[in-house]
Protein backbone atom coordinates (compact mmCIF):
# COMPACT_ATOMS: atom_id res chain seq x y z
CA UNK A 1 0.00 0.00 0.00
CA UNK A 2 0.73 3.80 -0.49
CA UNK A 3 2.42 5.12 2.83
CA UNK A 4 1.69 8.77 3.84
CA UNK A 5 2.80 11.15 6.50
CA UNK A 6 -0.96 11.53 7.51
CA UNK A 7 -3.92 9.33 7.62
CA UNK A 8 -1.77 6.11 7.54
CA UNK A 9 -3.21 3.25 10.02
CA UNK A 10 -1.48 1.92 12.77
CA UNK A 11 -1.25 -1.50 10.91
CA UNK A 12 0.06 -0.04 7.76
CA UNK A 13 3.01 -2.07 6.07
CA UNK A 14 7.07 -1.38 6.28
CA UNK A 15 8.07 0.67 3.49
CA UNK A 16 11.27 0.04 1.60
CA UNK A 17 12.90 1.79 4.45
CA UNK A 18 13.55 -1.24 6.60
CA UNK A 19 10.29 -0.33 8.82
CA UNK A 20 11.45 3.17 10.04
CA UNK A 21 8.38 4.62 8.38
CA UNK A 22 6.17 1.20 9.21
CA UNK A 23 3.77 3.55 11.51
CA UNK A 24 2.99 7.48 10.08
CA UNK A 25 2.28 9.94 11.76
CA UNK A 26 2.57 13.50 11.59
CA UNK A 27 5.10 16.24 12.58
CA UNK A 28 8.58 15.36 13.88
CA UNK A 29 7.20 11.96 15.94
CA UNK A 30 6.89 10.78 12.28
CA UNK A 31 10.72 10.82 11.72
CA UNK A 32 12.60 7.62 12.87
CA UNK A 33 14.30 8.00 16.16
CA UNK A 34 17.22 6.38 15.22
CA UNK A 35 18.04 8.39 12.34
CA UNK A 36 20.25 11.58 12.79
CA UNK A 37 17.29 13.76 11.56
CA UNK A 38 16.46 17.16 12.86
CA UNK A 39 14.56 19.49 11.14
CA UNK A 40 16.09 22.94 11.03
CA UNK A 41 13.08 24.57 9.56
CA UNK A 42 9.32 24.31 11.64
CA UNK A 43 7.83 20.95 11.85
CA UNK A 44 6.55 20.98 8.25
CA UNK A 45 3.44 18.86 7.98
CA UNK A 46 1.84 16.98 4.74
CA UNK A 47 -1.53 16.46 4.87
CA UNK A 48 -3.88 16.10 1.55
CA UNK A 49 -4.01 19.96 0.77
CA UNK A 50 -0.36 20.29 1.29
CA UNK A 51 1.65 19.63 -2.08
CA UNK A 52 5.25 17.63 -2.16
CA UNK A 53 6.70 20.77 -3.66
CA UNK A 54 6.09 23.11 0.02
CA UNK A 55 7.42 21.07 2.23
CA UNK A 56 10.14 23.03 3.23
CA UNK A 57 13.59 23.43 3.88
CA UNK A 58 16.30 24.13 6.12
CA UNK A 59 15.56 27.68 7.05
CA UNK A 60 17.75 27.80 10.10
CA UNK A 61 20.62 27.15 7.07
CA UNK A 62 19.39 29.93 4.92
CA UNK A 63 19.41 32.34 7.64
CA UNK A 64 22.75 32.10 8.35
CA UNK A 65 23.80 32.46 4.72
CA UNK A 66 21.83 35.10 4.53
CA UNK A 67 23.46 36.67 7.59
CA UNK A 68 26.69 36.04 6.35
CA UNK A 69 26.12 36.96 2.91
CA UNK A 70 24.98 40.52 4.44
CA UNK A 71 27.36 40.84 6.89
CA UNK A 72 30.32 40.59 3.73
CA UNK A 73 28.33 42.70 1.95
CA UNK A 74 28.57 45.68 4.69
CA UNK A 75 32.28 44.98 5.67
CA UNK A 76 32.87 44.70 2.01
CA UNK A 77 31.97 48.15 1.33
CA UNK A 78 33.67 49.60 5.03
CA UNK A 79 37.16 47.81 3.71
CA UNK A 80 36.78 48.75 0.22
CA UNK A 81 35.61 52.92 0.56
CA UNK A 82 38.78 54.47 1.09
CA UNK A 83 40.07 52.36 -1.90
CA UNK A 84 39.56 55.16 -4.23
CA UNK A 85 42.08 57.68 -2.36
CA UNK A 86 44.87 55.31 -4.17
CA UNK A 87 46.05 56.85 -7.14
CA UNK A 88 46.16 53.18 -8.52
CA UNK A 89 42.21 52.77 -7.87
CA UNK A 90 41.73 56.60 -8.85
CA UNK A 91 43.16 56.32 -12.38
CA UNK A 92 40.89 53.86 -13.03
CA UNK A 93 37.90 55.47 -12.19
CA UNK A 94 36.57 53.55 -8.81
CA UNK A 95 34.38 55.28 -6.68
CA UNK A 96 33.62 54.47 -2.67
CA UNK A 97 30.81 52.28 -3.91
CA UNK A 98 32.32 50.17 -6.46
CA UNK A 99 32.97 47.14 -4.85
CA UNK A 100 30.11 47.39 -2.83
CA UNK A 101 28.20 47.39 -6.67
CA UNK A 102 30.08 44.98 -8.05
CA UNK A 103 29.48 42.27 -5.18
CA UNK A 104 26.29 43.03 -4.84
CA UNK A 105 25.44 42.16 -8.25
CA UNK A 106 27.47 39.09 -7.87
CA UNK A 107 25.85 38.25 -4.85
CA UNK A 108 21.92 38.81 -7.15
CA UNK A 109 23.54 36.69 -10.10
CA UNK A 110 24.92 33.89 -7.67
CA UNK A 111 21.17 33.83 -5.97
CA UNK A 112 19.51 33.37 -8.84
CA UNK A 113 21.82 30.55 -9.86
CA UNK A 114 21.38 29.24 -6.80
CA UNK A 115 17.30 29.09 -6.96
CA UNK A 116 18.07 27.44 -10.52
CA UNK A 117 20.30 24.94 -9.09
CA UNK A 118 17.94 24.02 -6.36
CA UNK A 119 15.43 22.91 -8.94
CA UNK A 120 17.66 20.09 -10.46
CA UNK A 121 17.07 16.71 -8.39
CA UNK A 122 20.08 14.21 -7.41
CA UNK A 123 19.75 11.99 -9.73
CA UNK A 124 20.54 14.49 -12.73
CA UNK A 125 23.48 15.87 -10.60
CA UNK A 126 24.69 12.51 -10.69
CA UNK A 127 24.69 11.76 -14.41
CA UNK A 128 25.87 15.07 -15.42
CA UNK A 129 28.68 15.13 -12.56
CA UNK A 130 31.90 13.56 -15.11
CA UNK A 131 30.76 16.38 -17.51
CA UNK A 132 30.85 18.42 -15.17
CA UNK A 133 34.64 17.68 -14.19
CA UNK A 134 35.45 17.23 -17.72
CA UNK A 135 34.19 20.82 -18.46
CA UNK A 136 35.89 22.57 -15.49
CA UNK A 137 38.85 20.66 -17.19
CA UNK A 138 38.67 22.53 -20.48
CA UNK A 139 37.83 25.69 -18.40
CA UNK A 140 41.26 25.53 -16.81
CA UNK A 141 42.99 25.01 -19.99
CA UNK A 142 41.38 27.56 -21.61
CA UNK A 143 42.35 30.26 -18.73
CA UNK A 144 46.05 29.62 -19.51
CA UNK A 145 45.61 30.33 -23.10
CA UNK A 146 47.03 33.63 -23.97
CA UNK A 147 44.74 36.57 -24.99
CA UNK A 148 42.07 34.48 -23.41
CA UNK A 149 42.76 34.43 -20.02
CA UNK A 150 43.27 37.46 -17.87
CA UNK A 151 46.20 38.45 -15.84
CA UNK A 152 46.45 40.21 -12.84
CA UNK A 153 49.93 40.45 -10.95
CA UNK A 154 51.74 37.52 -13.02
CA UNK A 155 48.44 35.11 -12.13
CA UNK A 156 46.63 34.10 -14.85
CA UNK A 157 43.25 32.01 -13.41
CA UNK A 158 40.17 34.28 -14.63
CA UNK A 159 38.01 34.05 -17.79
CA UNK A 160 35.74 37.47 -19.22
CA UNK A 161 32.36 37.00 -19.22
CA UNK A 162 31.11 40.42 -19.98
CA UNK A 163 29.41 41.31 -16.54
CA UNK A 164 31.81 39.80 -14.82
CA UNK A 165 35.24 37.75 -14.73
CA UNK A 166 35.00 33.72 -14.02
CA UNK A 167 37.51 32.15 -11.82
CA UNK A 168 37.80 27.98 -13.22
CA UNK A 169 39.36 27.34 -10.14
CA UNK A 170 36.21 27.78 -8.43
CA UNK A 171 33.97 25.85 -10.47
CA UNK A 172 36.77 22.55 -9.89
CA UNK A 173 36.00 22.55 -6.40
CA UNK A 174 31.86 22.05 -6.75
CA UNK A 175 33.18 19.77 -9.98
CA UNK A 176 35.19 17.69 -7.53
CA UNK A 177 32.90 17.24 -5.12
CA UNK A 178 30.57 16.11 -7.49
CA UNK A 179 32.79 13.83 -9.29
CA UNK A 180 34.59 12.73 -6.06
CA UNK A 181 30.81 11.21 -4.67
CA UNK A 182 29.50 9.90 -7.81
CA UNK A 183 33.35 7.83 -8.24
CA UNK A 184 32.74 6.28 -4.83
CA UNK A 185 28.83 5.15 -5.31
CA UNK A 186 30.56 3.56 -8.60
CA UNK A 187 33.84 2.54 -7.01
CA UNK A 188 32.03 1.43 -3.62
CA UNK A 189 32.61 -2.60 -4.37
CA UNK A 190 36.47 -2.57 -5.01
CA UNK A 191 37.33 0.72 -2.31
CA UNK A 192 39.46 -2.07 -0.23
CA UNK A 193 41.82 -2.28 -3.54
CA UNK A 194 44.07 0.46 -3.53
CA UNK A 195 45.26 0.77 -7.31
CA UNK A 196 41.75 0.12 -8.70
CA UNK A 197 39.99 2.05 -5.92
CA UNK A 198 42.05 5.31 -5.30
CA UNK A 199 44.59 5.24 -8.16
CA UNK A 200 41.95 6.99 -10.79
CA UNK A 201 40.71 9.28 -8.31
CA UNK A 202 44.55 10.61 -7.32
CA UNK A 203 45.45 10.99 -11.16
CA UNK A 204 42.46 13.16 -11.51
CA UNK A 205 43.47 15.22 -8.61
CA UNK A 206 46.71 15.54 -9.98
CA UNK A 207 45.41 16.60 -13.55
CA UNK A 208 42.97 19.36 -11.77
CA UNK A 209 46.24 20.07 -9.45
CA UNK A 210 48.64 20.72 -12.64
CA UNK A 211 46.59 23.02 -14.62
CA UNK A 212 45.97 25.33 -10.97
CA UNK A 213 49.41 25.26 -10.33
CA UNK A 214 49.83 26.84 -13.70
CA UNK A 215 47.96 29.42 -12.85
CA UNK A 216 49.25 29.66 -10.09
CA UNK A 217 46.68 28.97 -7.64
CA UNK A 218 48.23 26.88 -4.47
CA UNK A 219 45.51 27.67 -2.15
CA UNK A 220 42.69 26.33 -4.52
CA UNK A 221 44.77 23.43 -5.22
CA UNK A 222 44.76 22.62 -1.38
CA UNK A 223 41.11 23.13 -1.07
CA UNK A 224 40.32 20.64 -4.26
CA UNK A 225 43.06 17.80 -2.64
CA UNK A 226 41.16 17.97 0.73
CA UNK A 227 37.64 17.70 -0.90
CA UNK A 228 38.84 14.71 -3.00
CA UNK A 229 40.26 13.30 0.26
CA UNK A 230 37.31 13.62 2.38
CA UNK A 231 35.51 12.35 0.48
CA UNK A 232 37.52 9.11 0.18
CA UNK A 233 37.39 8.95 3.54
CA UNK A 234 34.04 9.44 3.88
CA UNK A 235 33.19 7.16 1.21
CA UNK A 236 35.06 4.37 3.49
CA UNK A 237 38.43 4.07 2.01
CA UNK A 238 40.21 1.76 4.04
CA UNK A 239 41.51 3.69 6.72
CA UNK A 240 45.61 2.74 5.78
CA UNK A 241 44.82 3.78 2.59
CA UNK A 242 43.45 6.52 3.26
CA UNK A 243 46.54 7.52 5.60
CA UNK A 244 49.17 6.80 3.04
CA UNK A 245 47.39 9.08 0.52
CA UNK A 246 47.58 11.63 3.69
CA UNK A 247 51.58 11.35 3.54
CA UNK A 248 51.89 11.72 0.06
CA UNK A 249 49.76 14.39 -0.43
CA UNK A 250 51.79 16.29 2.66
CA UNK A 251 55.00 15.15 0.88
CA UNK A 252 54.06 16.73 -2.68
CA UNK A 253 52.77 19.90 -0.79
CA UNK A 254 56.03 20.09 1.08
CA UNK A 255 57.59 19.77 -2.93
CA UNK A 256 56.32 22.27 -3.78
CA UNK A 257 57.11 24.63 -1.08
CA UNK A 258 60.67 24.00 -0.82
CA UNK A 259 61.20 23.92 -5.19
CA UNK A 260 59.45 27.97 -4.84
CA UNK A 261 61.82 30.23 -3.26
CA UNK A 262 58.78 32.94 -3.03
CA UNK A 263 56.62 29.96 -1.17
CA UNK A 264 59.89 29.27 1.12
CA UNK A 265 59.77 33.33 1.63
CA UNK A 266 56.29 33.05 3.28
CA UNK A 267 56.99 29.82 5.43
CA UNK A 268 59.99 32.43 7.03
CA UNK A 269 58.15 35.43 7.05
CA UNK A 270 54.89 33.67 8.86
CA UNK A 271 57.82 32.14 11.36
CA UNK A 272 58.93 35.99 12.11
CA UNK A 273 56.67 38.58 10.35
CA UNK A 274 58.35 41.05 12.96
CA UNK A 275 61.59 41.10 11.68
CA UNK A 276 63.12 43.78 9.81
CA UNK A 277 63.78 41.23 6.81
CA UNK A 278 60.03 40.47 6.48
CA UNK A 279 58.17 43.11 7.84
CA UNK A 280 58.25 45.23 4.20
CA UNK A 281 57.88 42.09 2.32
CA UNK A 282 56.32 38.58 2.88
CA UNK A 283 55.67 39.52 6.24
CA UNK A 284 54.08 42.89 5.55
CA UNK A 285 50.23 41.89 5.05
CA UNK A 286 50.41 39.33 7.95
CA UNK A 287 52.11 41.82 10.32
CA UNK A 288 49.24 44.78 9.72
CA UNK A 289 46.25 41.97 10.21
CA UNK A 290 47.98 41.44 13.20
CA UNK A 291 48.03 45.14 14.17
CA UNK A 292 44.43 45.17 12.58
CA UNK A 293 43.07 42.78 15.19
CA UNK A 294 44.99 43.70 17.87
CA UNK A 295 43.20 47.46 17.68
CA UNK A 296 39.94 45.32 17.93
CA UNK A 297 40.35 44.01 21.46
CA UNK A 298 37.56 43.14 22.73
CA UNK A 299 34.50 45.05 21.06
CA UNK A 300 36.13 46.63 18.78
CA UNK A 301 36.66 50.28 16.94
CA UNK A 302 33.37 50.43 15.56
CA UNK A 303 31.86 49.99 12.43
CA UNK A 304 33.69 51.91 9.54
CA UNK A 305 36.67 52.77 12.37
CA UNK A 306 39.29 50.38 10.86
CA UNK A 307 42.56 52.06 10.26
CA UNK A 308 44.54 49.56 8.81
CA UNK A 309 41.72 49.25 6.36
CA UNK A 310 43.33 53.27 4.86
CA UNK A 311 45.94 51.37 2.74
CA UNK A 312 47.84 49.75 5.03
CA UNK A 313 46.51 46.36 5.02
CA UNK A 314 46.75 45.06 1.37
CA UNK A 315 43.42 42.87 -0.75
CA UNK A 316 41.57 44.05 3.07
CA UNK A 317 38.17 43.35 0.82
CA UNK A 318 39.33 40.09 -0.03
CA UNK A 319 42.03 37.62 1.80
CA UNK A 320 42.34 39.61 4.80
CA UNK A 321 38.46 40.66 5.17
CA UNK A 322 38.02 38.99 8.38
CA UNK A 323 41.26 41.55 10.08
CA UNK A 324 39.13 44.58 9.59
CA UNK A 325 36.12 42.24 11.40
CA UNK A 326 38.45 41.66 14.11
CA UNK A 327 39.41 45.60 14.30
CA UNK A 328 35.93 47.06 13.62
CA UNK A 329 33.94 44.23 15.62
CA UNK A 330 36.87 42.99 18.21
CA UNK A 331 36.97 39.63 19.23
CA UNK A 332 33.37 39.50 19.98
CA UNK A 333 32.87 39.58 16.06
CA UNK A 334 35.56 36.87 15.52
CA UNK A 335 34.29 34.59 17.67
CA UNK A 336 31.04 35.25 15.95
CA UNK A 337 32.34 34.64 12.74
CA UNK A 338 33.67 31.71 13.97
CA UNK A 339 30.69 30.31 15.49
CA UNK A 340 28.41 31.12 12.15
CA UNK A 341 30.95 29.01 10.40
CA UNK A 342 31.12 25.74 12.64
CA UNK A 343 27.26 26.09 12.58
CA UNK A 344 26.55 26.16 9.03
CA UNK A 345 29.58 23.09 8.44
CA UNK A 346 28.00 21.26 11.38
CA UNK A 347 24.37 21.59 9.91
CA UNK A 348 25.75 20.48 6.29
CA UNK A 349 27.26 17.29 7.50
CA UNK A 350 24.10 16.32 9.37
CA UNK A 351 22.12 16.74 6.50
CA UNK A 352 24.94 14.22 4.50
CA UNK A 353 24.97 11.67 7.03
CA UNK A 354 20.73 12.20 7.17
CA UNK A 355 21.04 11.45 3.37
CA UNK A 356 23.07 8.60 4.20
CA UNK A 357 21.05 7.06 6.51
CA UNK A 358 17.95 7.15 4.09
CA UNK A 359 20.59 5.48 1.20
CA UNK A 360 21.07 8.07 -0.41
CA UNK A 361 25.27 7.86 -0.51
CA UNK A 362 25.61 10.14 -3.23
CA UNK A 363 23.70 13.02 -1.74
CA UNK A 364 24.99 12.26 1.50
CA UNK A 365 28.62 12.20 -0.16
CA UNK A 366 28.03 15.43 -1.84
CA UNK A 367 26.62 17.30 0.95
CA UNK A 368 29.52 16.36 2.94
CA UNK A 369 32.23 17.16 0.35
CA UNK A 370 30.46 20.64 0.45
CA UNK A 371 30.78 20.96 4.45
CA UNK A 372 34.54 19.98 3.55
CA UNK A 373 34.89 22.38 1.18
CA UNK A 374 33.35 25.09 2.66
CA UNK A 375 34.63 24.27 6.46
CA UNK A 376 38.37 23.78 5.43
CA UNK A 377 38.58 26.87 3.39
CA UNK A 378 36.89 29.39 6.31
CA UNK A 379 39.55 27.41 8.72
CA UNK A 380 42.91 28.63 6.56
CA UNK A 381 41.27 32.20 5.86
CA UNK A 382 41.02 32.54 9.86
CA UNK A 383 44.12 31.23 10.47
CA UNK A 384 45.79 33.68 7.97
CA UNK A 385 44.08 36.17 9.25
CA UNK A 386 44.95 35.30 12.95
CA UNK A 387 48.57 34.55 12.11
CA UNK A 388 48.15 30.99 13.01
CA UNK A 389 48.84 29.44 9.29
CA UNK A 390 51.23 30.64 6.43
CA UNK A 391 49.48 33.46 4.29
CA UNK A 392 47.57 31.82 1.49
CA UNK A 393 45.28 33.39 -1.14
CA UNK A 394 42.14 32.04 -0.33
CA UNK A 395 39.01 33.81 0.58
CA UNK A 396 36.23 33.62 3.32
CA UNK A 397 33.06 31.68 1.79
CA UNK A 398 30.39 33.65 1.17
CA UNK A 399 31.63 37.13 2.95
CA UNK A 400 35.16 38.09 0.75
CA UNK A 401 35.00 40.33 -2.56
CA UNK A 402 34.51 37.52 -4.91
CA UNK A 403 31.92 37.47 -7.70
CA UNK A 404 33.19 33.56 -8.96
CA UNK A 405 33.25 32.01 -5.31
CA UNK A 406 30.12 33.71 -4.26
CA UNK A 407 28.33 32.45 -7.17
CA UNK A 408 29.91 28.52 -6.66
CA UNK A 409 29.11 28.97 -2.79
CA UNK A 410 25.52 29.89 -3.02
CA UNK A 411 25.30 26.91 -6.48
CA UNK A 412 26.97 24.51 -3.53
CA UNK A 413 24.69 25.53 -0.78
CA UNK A 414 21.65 25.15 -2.99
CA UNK A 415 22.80 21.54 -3.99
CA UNK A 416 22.75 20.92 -0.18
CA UNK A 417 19.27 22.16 0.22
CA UNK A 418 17.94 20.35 -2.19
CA UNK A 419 19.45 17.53 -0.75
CA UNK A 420 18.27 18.26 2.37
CA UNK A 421 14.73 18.73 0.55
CA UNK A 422 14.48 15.32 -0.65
CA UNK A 423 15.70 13.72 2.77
CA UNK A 424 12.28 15.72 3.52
CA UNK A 425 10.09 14.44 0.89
CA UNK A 426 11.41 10.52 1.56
CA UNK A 427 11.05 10.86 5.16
CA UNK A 428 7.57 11.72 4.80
CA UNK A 429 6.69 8.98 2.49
CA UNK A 430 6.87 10.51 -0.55
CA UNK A 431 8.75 9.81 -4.06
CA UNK A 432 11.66 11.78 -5.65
C-alpha cells in the first residue's frame, strides 16, 4: 500500500525503508528516532491539501547564509571605501561604492543561480557530474591560453564574461565534489583495492592540481586535494589507505614549497613577520592583520573605524576581510564569525549523514564534500588572518570580494538544500 505522512493506520506495512516509516504519523514523531534527523526549519506537515513541492527546507541554514552573505556585503563596502584615495584605484575610475556594486550584483547573479540549481534533483546531478569535471577541465585550460585568459599580478586564473570575470578554479572545487561522490557510489565494491579504488581518483586530482598550479593557484589546489580526500574517507576508504594518501599528499605539498623560493619566503616570514627582513615584504600583510586585530580588542573600533583598512593592510576586501572584522567588531565579532561558520559546516554534515542514513550515498557524499569544502577553506582564511597558518590566497566563503566564489558557494549551498529537501520528501513517504 501507499504510505503517507498523515492518515496512515497503525497497521500499515514497512516501506522500503527497513520499517522506520512502518507507523505514520505527523510532525517530527513521524521521523525515525534512530536516524540523525532534525529538522532545522518548523515541523513541516503533509496532509492532503499540502503539495510535495512546500514542504520546506532548512531555514535555520538559509538564515545564516543570509546573515553572512549581508554581513560581507557591509564589511565589504567599510574595507573597500577608502580604496579610491589610491592613485592606482583613482586612475581607473573607482568610486567608494564600487565594490560594494560589483558584489552586490554578484551576490543577485549567484542567488539566482542558486534558486536554478535548487530545482535540479540528485539523480541528474549525478549523471551530469563527469561532464561536469570534464568541463571545469577545459575551463582551466582555456584560462592559460594567452589573450584568453586574464592576468592580474603575473596570475593568470580568470576568464571574461562580460558582466563579470569567471575564476575555473572555483567551479573545480563544486566539480570535484561532485565527481569525487559519484566515483565512490561507482567505485564502492572494489574501495578495499588500492590501485583500482584510489589510483583513478589521485590521477584526476593531480590533472585538476597541474593546470591550478599553472595558474598559479596553491591555495585552490589545497582546497580541491582535501575535498577529494574527504571524500575518500568518507566514502570508506580503508583507513591505511586513506593515511598513506595523507603522507603523500603532505609530501608533494612540502615539494612544492621548498622547489618555490617565493613559497619558502612566506613559510619564514609567517615564522617571524616582525623582523626587519620580512616586515616590508612577505611579512608585511600578515604583520598589519595582526596590528588590525589587535586594535579590535575586545569590542572593537566600531563599524567603519578600521585604520589599517586606509591602505595599510593590502586585498583588506578580499584575503584579509576577516582583520578589519576583528578591528571594527573585536573579538566578539571573531568569535562570531567563527561560530556562524562551525554552525553552518555542522548543519551540512548532518544533513549528509541524514542522506546517508535514508541510502542516499551520493547526496549524502556530496553534501559532505560541500561541508569539507566550505569548512576547510573558512579554517585557513582565519588562520591567515589570525597569524596561526602561512598566508595563502584564499578567501572567506560567502563574505570576501569575490563574484566567482560567491556564485559557486551559493550553487553549492543550494545543492545541499535540495538535498536536504528530498531527505524531507522521503522521510515523509513521498517519491523523488
Amino acid at each position: 500500500m501507499n504510505t503517507t505522512a498523515a492518515g496512515a493506520t497503525p497497521n500499515a506495512k514497512p516501506t522500503r525503508f527497513g520499517g522506520w516509516f512502518g507507523r505514520a504519523r505527523s510532525g517530527i514523531d513521524a521521523l525515525p528516532m534512530h536516524l540523525p534527523v532534525r529538522l532545522g526549519g518548523a515541523g513541516v506537515t503533509q496532509t492532503k491539501a499540502t503539495p510535495m513541492r512546500v514542504l520546506g527546507f532548512d531555514q535555520a541554514l538559509v538564515w545564516v547564509t543570509v546573515a553572512l552573505l549581508t554581513w560581507g556585503l557591509v564589511m565589504v563596502y567599510s574595507a573597500s571605501i577608502a580604496l579610491p584615495d589610491n592613485p592606482r584605484f583613482a586612475r581607473a575610475g573607482y568610486g567608494p561604492v564600487f565594490f560594494l556594486t560589483r558584489h552586490a550584483a554578484s551576490v543577485a547573479v549567484a542567488f539566482i543561480a542558486a534558486l536554478l540549481a535548487f530545482q535540479i534533483p540528485m539523480k541528474t546531478w549525478e549523471r551530469s557530474a563527469p561532464w561536469l569535471f570534464v568541463a571545469s577541465l577545459l575551463l582551466l585550460v582555456a584560462v592559460l591560453i594567452p589573450h584568453i585568459g586574464i592576468n592580474v599580478n603575473g596570475a593568470r586564473r580568470w576568464l571574461p564574461l562580460g558582466f563579470m570575470r569567471f575564476q575555473p578554479s572555483e567551479l573545480a572545487k563544486l566539480a570535484m565534489v561532485l565527481y569525487a561522490a559519484s566515483y565512490m557510489v561507482r567505485k564502492m565494491e572494489i574501495k578495499e583495492r588500492f590501485f583500482r579504488a584510489v589510483l583513478p581518483m589521485g590521477i584526476a586530482v593531480v590533472v585538476v592540481g597541474m593546470l591550478v598550479m599553472a595558474e598559479p593557484d596553491m591555495g585552490a589546489f589545497m582546497v580541491i586535494a582535501v575535498i577529494a580526500m574527504g571524500i575518500l574517507f568518507l566514502g570508506g576508504v580503508n583507513a591505511r589507505m586513506f593515511f598513506v594518501i595523507a603522507a603523500l599528499v603532505v609530501v608533494a605539498f612540502g615539494t612544492i614549497v621548498a622547489s618555490s623560493p617565493w613559497r619558502r619566503e612566506r613559510i619564514f616570514a609567517y615564522l617571524d613577520p616582525w623582523s626587519e627582513e620580512h616586515a616590508l615584504g612577505k611579512g608585511y600583510q600578515l604583520s598589519h592583520s595582526l596590528i588590525a586585530i589587535g586594535r579590535g580588542e575586545i569590542f572593537g573600533v566600531g563599524l567603519g573605524g578600521s585604520v589599517e583598512k586606509l591602505h595599510w593592510l593590502p586585498e583588506a576586501h578580499t584575503d584579509f576581510l576577516l582583520a578589519v572584522i576583528g578591528e571594527e567588531f573585536g573579538l566578539v565579532g571573531v568569535l562570531l564569525i567563527i561560530g556562524l561558520f562551525l554552525w553552518l559546516t555542522r548543519r551540512i554534515m548532518h544533513i549528509g549523514r541524514q542522506a546517508i542514513a535514508l541510502d542516499r550515498v551520493f547526496s549524502g557524499l556530496v553534501a559532505q564534500g560541500v561541508g569539507v569544502w566550505i569548512g576547510f577553506q573558512a579554517f585557513i582564511n582565519m588562520g591567515v588572518n589570525l597569524g596561526a597558518l602561512p598566508t595563502k590566497g584564499l578567501t572567506l566563503p560567502l563574505m570576501s570580494f569575490g563574484g566567482s566564489a560567491i556564485l559557486m558557494n551559493l550553487v553549492a549551498l543550494a545543492v545541499v538544500l535540495r538535498i536536504d529537501y528530498e531527505n524531507r520528501v522521503l522521510m515523509r513517504g513521498g517519491r523523488i
